[in-house]
PDB file of N, CA and C in Angstrom:
ATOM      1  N   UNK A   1     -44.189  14.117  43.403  1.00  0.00           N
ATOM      2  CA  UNK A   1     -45.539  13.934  43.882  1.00  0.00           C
ATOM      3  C   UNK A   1     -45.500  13.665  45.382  1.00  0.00           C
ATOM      4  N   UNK A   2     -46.111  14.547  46.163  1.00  0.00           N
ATOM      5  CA  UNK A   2     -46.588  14.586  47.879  1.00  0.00           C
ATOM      6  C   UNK A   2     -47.774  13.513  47.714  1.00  0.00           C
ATOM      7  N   UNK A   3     -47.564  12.516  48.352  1.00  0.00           N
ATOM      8  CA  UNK A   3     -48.990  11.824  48.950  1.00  0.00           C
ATOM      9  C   UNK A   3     -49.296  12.163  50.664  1.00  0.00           C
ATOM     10  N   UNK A   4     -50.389  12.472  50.739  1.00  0.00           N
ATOM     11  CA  UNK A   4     -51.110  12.927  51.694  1.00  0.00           C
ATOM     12  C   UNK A   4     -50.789  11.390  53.121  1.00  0.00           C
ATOM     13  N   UNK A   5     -50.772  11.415  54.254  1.00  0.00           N
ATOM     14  CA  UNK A   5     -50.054  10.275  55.086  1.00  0.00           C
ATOM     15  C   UNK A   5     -51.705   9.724  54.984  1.00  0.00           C
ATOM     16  N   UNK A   6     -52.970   9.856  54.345  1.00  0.00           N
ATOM     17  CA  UNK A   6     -54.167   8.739  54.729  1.00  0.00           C
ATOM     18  C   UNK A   6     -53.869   8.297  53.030  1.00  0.00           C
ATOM     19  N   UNK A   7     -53.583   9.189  52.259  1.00  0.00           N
ATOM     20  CA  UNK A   7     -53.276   7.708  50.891  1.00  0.00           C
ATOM     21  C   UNK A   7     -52.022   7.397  51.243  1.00  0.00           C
ATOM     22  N   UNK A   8     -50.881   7.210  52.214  1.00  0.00           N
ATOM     23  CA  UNK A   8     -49.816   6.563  52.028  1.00  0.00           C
ATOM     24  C   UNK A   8     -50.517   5.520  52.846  1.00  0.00           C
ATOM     25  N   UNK A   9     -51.100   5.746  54.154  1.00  0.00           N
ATOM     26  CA  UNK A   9     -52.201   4.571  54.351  1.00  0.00           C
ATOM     27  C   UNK A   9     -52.613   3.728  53.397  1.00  0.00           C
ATOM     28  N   UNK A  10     -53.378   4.624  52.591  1.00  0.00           N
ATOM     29  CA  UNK A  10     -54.657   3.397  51.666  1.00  0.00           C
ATOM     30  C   UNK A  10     -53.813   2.431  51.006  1.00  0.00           C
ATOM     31  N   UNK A  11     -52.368   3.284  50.161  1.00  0.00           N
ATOM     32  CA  UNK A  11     -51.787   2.543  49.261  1.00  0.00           C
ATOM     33  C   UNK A  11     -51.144   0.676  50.177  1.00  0.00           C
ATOM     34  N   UNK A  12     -50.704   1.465  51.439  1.00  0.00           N
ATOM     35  CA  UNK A  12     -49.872   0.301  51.855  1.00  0.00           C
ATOM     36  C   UNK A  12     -50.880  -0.832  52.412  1.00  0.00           C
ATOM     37  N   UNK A  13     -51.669  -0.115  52.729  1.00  0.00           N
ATOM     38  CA  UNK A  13     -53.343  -1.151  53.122  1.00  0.00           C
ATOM     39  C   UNK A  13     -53.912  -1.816  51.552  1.00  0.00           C
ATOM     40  N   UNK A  14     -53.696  -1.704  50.877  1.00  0.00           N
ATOM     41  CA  UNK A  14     -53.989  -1.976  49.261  1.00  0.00           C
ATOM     42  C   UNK A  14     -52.826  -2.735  48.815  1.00  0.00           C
ATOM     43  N   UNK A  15     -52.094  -3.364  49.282  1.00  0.00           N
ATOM     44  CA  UNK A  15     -50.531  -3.865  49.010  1.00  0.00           C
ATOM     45  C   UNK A  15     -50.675  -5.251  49.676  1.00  0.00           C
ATOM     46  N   UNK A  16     -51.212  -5.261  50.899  1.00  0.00           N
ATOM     47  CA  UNK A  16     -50.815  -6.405  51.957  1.00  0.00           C
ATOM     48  C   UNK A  16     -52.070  -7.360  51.231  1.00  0.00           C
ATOM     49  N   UNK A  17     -51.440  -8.574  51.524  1.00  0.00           N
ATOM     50  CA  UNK A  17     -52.230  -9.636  51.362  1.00  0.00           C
ATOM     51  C   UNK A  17     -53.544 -10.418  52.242  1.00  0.00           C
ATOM     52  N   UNK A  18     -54.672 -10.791  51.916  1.00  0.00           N
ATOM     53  CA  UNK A  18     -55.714 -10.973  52.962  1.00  0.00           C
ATOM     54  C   UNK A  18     -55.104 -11.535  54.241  1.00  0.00           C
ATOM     55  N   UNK A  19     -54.106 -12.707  54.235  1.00  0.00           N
ATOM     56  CA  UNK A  19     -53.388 -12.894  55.493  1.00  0.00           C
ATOM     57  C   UNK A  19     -52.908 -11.799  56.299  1.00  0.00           C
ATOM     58  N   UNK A  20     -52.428 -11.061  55.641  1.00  0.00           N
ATOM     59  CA  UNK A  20     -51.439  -9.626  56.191  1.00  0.00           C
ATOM     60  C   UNK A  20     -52.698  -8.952  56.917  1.00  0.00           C
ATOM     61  N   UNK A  21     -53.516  -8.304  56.363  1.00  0.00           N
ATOM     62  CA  UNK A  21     -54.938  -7.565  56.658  1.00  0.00           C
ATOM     63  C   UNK A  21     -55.134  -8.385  58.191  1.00  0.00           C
ATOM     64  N   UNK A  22     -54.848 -10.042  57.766  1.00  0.00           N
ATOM     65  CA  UNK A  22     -55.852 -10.586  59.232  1.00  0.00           C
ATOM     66  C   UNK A  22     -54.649 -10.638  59.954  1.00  0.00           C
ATOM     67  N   UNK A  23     -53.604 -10.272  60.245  1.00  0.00           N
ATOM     68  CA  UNK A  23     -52.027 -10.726  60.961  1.00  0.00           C
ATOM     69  C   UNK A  23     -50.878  -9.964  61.346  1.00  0.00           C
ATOM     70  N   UNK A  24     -50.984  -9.364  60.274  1.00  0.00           N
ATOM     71  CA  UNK A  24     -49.664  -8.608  60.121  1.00  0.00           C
ATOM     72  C   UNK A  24     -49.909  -6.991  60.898  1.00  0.00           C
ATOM     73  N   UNK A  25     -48.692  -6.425  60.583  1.00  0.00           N
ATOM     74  CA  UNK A  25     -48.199  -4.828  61.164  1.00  0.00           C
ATOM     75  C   UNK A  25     -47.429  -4.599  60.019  1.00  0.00           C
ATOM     76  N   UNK A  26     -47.657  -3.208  59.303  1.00  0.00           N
ATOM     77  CA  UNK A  26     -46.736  -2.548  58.289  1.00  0.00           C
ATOM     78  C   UNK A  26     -46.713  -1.391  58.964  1.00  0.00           C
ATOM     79  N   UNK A  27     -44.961  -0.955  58.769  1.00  0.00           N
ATOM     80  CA  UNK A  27     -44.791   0.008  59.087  1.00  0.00           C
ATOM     81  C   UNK A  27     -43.930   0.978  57.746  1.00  0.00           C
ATOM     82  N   UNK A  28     -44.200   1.738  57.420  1.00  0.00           N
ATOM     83  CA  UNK A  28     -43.590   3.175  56.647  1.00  0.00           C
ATOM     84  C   UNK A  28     -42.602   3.899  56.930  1.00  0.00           C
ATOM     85  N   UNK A  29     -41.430   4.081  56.569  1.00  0.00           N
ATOM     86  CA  UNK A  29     -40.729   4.920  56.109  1.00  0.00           C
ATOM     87  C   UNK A  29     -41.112   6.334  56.362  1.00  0.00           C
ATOM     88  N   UNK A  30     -40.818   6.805  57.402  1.00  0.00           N
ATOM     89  CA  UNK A  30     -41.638   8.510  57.370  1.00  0.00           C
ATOM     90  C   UNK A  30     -41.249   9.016  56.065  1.00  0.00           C
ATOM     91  N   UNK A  31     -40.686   9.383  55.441  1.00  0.00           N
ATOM     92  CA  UNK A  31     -39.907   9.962  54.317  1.00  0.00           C
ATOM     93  C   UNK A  31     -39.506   9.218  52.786  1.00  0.00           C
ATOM     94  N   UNK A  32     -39.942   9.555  51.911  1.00  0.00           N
ATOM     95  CA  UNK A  32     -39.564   8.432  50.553  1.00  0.00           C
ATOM     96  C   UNK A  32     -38.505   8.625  50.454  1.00  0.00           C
ATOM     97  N   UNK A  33     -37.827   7.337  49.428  1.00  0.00           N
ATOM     98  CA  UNK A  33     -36.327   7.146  49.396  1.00  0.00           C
ATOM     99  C   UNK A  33     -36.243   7.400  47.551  1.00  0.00           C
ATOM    100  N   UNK A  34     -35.316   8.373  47.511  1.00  0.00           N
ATOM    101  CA  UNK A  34     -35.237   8.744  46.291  1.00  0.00           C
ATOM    102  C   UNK A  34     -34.585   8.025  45.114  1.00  0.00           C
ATOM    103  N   UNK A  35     -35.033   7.980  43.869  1.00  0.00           N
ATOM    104  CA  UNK A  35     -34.489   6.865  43.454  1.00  0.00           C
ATOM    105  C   UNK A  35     -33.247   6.312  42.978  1.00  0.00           C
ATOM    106  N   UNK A  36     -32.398   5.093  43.299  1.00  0.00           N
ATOM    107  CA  UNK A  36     -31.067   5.034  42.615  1.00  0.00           C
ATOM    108  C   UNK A  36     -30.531   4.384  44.247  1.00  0.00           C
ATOM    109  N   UNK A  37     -31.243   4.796  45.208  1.00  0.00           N
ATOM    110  CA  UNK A  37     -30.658   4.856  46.554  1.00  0.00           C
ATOM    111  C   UNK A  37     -30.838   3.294  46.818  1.00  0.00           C
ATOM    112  N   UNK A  38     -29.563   3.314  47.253  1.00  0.00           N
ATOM    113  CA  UNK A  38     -29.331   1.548  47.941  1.00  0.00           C
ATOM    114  C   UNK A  38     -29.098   1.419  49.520  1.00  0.00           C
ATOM    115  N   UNK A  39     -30.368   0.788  49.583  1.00  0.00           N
ATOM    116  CA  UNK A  39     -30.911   0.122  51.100  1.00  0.00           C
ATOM    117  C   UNK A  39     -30.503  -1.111  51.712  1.00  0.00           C
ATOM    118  N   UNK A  40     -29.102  -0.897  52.506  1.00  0.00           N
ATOM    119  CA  UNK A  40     -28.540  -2.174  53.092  1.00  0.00           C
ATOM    120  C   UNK A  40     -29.519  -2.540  54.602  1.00  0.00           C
ATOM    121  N   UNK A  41     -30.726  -3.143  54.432  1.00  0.00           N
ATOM    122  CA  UNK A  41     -31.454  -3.501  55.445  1.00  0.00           C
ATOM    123  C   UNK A  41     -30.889  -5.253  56.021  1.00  0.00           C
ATOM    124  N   UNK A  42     -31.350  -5.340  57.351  1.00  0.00           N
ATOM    125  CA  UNK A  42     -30.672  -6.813  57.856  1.00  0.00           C
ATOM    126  C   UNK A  42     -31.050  -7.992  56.873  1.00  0.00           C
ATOM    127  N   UNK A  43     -29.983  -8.490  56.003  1.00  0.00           N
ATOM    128  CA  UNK A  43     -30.107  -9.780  55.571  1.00  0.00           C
ATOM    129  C   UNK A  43     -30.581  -9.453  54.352  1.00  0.00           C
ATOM    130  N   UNK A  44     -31.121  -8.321  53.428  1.00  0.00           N
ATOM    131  CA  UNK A  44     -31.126  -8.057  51.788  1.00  0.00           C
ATOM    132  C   UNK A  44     -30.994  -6.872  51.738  1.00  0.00           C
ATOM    133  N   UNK A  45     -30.583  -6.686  49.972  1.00  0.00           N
ATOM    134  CA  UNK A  45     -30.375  -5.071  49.893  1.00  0.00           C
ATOM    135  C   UNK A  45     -31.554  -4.891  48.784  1.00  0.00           C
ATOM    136  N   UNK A  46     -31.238  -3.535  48.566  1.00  0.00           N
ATOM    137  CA  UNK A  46     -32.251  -3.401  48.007  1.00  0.00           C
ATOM    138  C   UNK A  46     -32.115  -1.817  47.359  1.00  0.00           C
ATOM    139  N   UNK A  47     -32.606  -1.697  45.959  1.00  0.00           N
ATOM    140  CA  UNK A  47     -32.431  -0.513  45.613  1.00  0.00           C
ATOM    141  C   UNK A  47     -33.634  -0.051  44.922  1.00  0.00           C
ATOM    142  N   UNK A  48     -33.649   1.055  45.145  1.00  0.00           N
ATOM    143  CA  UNK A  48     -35.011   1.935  45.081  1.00  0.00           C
ATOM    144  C   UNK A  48     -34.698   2.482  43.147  1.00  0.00           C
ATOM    145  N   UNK A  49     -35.543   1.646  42.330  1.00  0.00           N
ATOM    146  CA  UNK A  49     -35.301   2.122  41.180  1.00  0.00           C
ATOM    147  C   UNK A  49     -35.874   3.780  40.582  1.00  0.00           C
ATOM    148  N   UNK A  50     -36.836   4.242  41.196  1.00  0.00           N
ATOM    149  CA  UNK A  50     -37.406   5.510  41.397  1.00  0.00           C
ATOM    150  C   UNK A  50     -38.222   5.932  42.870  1.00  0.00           C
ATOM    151  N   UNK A  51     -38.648   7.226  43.271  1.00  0.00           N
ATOM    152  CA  UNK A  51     -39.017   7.662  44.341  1.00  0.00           C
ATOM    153  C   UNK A  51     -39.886   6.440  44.873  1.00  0.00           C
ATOM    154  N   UNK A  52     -39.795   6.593  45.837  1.00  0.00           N
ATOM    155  CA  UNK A  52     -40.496   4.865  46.402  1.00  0.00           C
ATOM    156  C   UNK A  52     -40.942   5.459  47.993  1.00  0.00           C
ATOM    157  N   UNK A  53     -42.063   4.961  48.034  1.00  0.00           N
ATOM    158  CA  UNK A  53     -42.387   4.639  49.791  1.00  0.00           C
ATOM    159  C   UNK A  53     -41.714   3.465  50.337  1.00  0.00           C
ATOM    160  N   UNK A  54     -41.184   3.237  51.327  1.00  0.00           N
ATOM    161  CA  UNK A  54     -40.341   2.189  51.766  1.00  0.00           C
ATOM    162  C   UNK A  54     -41.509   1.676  53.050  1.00  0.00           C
ATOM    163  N   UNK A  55     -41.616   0.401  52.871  1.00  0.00           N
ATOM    164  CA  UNK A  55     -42.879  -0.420  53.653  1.00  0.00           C
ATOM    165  C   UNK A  55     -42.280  -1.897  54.335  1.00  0.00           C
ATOM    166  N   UNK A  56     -41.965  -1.587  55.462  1.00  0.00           N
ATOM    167  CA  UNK A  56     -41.734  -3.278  56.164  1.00  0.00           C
ATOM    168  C   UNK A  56     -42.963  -4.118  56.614  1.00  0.00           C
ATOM    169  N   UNK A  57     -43.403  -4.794  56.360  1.00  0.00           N
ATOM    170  CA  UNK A  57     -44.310  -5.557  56.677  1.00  0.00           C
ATOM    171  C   UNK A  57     -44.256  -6.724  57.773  1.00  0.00           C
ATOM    172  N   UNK A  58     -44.788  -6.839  58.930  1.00  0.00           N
ATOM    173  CA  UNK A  58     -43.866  -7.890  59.859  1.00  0.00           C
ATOM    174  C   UNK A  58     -45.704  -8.797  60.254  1.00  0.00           C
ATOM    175  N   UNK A  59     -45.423 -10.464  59.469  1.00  0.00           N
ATOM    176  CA  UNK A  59     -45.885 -11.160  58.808  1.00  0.00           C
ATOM    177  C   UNK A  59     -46.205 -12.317  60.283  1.00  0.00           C
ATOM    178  N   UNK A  60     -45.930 -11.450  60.997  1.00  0.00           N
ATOM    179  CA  UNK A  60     -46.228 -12.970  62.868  1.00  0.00           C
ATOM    180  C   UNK A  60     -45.764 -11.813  63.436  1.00  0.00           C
ATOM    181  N   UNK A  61     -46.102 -10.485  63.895  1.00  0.00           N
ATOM    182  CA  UNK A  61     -45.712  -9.724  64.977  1.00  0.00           C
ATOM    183  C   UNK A  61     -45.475 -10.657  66.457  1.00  0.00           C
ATOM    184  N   UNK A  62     -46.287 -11.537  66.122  1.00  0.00           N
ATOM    185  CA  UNK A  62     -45.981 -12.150  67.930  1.00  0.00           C
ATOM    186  C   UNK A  62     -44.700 -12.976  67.997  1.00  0.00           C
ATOM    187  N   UNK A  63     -44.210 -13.458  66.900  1.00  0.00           N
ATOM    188  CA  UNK A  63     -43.001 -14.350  67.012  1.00  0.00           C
ATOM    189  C   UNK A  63     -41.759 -13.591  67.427  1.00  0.00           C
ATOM    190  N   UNK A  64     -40.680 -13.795  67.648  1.00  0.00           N
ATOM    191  CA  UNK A  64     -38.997 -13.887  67.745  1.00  0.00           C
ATOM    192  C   UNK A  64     -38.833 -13.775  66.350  1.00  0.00           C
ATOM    193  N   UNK A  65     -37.784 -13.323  65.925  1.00  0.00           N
ATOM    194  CA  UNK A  65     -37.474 -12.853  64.918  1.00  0.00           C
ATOM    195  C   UNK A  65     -36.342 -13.739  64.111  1.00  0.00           C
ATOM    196  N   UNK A  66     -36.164 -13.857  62.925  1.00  0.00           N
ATOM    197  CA  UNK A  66     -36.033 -15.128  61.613  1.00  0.00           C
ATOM    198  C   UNK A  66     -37.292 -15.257  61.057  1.00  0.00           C
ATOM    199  N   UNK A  67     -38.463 -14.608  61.204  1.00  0.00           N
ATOM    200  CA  UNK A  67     -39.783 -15.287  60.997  1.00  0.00           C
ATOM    201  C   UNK A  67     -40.470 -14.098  59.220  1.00  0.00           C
ATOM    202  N   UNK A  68     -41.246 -14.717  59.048  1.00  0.00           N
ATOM    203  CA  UNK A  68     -41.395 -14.209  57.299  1.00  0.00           C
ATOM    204  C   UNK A  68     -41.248 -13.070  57.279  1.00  0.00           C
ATOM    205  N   UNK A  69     -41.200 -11.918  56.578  1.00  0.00           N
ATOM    206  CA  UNK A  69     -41.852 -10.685  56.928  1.00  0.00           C
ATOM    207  C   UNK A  69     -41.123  -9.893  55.570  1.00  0.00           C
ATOM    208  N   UNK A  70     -41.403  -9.144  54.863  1.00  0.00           N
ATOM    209  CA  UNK A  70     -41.130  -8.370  53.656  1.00  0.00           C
ATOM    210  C   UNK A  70     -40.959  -7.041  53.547  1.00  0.00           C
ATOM    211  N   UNK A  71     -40.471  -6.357  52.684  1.00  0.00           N
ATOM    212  CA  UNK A  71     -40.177  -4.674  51.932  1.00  0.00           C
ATOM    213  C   UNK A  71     -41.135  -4.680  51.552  1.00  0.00           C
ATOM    214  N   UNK A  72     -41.594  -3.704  51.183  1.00  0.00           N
ATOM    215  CA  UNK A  72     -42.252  -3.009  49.530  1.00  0.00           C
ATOM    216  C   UNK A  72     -41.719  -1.701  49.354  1.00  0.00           C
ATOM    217  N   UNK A  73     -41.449  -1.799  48.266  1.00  0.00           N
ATOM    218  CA  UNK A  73     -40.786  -0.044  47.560  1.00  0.00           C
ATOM    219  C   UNK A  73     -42.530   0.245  46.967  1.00  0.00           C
ATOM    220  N   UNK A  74     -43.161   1.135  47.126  1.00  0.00           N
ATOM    221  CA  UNK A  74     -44.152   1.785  46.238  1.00  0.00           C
ATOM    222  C   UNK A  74     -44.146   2.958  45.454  1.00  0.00           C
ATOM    223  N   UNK A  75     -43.958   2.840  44.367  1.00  0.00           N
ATOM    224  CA  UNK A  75     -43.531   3.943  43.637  1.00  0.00           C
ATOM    225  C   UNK A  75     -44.463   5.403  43.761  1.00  0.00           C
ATOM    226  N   UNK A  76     -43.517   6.652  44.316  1.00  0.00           N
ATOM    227  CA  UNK A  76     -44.362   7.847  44.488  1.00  0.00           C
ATOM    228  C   UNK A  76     -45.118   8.364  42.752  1.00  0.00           C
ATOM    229  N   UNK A  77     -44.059   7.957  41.771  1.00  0.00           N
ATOM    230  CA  UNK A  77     -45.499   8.105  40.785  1.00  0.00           C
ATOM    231  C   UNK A  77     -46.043   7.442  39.657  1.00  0.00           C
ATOM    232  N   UNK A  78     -46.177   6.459  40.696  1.00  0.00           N
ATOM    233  CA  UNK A  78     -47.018   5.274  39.644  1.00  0.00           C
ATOM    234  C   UNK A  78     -47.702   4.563  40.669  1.00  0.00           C
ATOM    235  N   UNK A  79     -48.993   4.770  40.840  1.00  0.00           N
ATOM    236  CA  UNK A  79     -49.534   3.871  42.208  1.00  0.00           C
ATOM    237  C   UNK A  79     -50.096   2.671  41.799  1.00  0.00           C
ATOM    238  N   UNK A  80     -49.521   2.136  40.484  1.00  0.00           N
ATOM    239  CA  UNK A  80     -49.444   0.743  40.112  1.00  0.00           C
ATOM    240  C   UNK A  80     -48.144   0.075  40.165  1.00  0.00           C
ATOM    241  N   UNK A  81     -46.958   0.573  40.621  1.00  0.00           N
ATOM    242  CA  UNK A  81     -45.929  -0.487  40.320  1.00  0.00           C
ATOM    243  C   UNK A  81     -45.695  -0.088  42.000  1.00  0.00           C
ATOM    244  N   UNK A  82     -44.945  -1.234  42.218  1.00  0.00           N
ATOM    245  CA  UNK A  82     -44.431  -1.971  43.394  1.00  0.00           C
ATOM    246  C   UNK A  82     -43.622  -2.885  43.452  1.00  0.00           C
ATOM    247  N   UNK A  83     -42.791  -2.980  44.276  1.00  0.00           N
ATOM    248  CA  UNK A  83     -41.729  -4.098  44.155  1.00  0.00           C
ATOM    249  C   UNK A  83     -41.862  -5.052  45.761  1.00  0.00           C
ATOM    250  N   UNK A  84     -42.215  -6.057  45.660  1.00  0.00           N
ATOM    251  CA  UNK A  84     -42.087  -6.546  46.932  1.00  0.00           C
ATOM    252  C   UNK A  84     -41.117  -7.500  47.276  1.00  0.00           C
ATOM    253  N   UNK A  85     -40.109  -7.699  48.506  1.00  0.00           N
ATOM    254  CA  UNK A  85     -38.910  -8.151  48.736  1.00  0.00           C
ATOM    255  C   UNK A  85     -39.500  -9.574  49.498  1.00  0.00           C
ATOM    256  N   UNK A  86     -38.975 -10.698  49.679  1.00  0.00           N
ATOM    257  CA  UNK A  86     -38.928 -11.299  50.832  1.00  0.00           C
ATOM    258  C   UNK A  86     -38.093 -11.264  52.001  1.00  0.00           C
ATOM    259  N   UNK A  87     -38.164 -10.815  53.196  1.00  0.00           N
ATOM    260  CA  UNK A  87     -37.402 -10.990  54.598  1.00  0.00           C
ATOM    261  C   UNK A  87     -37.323 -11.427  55.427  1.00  0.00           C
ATOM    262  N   UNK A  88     -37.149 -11.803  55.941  1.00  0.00           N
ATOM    263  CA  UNK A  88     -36.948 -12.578  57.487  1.00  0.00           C
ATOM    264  C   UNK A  88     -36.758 -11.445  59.194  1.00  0.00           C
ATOM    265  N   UNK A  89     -35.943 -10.462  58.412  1.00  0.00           N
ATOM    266  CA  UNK A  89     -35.182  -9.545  59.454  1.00  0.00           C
ATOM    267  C   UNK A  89     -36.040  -7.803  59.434  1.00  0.00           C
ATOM    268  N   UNK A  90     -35.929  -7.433  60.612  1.00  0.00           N
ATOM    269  CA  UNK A  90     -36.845  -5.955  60.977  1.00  0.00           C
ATOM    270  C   UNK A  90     -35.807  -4.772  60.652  1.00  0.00           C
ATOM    271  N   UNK A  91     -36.752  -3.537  59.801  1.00  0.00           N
ATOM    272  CA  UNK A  91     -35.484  -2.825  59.876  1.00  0.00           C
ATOM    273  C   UNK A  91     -35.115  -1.867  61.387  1.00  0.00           C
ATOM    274  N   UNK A  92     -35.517  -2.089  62.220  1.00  0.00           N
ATOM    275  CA  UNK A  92     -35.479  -1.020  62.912  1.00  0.00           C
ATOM    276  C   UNK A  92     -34.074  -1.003  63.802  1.00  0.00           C
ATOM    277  N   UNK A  93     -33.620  -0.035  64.175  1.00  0.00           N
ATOM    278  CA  UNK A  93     -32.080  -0.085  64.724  1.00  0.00           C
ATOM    279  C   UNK A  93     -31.354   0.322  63.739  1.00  0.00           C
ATOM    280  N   UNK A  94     -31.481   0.305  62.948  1.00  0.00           N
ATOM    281  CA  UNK A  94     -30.355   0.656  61.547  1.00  0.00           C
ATOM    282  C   UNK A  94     -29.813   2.093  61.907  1.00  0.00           C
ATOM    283  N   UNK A  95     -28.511   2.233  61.589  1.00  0.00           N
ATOM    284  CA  UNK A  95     -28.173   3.626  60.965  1.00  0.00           C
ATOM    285  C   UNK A  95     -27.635   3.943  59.734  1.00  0.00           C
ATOM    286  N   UNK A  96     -29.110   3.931  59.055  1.00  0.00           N
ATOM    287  CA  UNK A  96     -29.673   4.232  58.051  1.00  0.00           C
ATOM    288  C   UNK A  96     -30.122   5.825  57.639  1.00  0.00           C
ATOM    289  N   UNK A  97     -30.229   6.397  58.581  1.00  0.00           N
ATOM    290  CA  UNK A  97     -31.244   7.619  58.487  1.00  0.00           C
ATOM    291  C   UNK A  97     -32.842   7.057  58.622  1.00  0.00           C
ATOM    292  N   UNK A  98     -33.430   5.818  58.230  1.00  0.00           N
ATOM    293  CA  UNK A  98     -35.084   6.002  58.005  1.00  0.00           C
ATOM    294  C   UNK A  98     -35.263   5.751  59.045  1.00  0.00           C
ATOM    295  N   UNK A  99     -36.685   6.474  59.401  1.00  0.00           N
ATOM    296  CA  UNK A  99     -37.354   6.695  60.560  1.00  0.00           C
ATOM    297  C   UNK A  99     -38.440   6.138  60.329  1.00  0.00           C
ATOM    298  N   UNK A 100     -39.497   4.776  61.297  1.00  0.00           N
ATOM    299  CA  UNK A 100     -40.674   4.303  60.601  1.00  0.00           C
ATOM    300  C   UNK A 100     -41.417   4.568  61.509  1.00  0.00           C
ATOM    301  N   UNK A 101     -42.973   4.387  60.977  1.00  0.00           N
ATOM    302  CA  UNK A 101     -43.841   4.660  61.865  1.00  0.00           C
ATOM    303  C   UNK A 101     -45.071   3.514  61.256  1.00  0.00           C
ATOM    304  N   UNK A 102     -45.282   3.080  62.947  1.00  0.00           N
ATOM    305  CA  UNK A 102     -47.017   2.006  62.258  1.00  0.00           C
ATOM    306  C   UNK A 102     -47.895   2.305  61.860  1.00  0.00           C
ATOM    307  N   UNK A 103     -48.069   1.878  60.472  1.00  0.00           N
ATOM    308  CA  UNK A 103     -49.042   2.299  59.554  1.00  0.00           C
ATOM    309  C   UNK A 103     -50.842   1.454  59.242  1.00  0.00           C
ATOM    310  N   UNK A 104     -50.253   0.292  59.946  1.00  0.00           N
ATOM    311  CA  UNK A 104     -51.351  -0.366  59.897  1.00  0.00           C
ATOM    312  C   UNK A 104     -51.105  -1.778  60.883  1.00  0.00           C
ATOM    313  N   UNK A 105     -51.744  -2.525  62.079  1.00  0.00           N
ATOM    314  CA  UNK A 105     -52.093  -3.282  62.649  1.00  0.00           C
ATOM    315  C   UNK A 105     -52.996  -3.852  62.477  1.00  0.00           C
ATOM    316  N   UNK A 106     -53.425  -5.419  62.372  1.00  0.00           N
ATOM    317  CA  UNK A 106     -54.961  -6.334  62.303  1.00  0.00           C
ATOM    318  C   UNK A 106     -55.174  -6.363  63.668  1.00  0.00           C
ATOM    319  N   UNK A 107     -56.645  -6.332  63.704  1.00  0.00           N
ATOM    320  CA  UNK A 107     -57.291  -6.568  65.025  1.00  0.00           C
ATOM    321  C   UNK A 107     -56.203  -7.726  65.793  1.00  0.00           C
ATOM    322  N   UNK A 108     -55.949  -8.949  65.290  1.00  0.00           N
ATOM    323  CA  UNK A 108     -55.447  -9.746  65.555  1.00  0.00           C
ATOM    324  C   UNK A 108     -54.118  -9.359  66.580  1.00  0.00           C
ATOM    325  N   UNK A 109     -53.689  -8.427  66.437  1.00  0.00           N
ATOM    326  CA  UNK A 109     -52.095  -8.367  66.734  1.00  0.00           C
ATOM    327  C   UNK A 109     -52.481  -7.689  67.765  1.00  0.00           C
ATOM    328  N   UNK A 110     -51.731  -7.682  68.773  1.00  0.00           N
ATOM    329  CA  UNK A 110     -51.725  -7.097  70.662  1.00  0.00           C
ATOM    330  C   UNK A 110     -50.777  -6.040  70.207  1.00  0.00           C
ATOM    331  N   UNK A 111     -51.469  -5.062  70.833  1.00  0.00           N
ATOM    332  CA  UNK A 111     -50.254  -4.134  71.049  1.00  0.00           C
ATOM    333  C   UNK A 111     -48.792  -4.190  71.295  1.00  0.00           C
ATOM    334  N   UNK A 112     -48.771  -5.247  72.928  1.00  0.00           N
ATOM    335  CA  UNK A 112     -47.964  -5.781  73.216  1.00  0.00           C
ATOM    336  C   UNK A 112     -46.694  -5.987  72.057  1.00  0.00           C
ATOM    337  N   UNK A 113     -47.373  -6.419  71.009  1.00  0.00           N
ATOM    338  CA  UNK A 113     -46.074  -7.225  69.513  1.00  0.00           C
ATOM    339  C   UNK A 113     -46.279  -6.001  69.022  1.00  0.00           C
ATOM    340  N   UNK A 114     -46.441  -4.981  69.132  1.00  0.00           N
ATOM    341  CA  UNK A 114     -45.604  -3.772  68.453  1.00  0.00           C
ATOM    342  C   UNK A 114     -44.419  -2.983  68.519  1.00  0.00           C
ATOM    343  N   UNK A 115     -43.720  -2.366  67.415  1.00  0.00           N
ATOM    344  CA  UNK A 115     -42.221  -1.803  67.811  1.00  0.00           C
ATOM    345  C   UNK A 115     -42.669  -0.300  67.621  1.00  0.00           C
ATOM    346  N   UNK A 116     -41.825   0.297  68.535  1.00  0.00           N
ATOM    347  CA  UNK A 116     -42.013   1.270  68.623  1.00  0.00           C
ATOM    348  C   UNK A 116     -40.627   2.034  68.170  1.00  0.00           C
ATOM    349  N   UNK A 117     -40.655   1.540  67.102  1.00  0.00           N
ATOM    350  CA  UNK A 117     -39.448   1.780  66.055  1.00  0.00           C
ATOM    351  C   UNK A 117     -38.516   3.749  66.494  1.00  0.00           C
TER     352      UNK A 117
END
């Protein structure tokens, strides 16, 4: 299943918590991670039990980094299951292969605290 990039929007905008909505930055995975595949991201791993959207969520964009911030795997075909991780650490820098892109910012957050992954 292809999801279109404004429902990979809706879904990951439908995921975050009212704090997140007023705070946070999620960024996406350009590409789903197929399932079985194990994701050594900074400080947890994580394995994709079926096709999954891969979603970092960064939970105080304005802070230094140790600060809350989470995964979500969203399953490409079940747009009811989800797995959400707790993190501390950003994935970006990895050589990993994934490539992310910002998927959603709150008014709240300055440009400024964005990565330009």
């Amino acid at each position: 299943m292809t999801l279109a990039a404004d429902n990979r929007m809706a879904r990951v905008v439908g995921e975050l918590t009212p704090a997140e909505r007023d705070g946070a930055a999620a960024y996406l995975a350009t590409d789903p991670v197929d399932g079985g595949r194990r994701l050594a991201l900074p400080g947890i791993e994580l394995v994709a039990e079926r096709r999954s959207l891969l979603v970092f969520v960064d939970q105080d964009p304005t802070a230094n980094w140790g600060h809350p911030a989470r995964y979500i795997l969203l399953a490409c075909d079940d747009v009811a299951h989800s797995v959400s991780v707790p993190a501390r650490l950003p994935p970006f820098g990895q050589k990993d292969g994934l490539h992310w892109q910002l998927v959603y910012r709150a008014d709240a957050v300055p440009e400024s605290a964005i990565v330009n992954p």
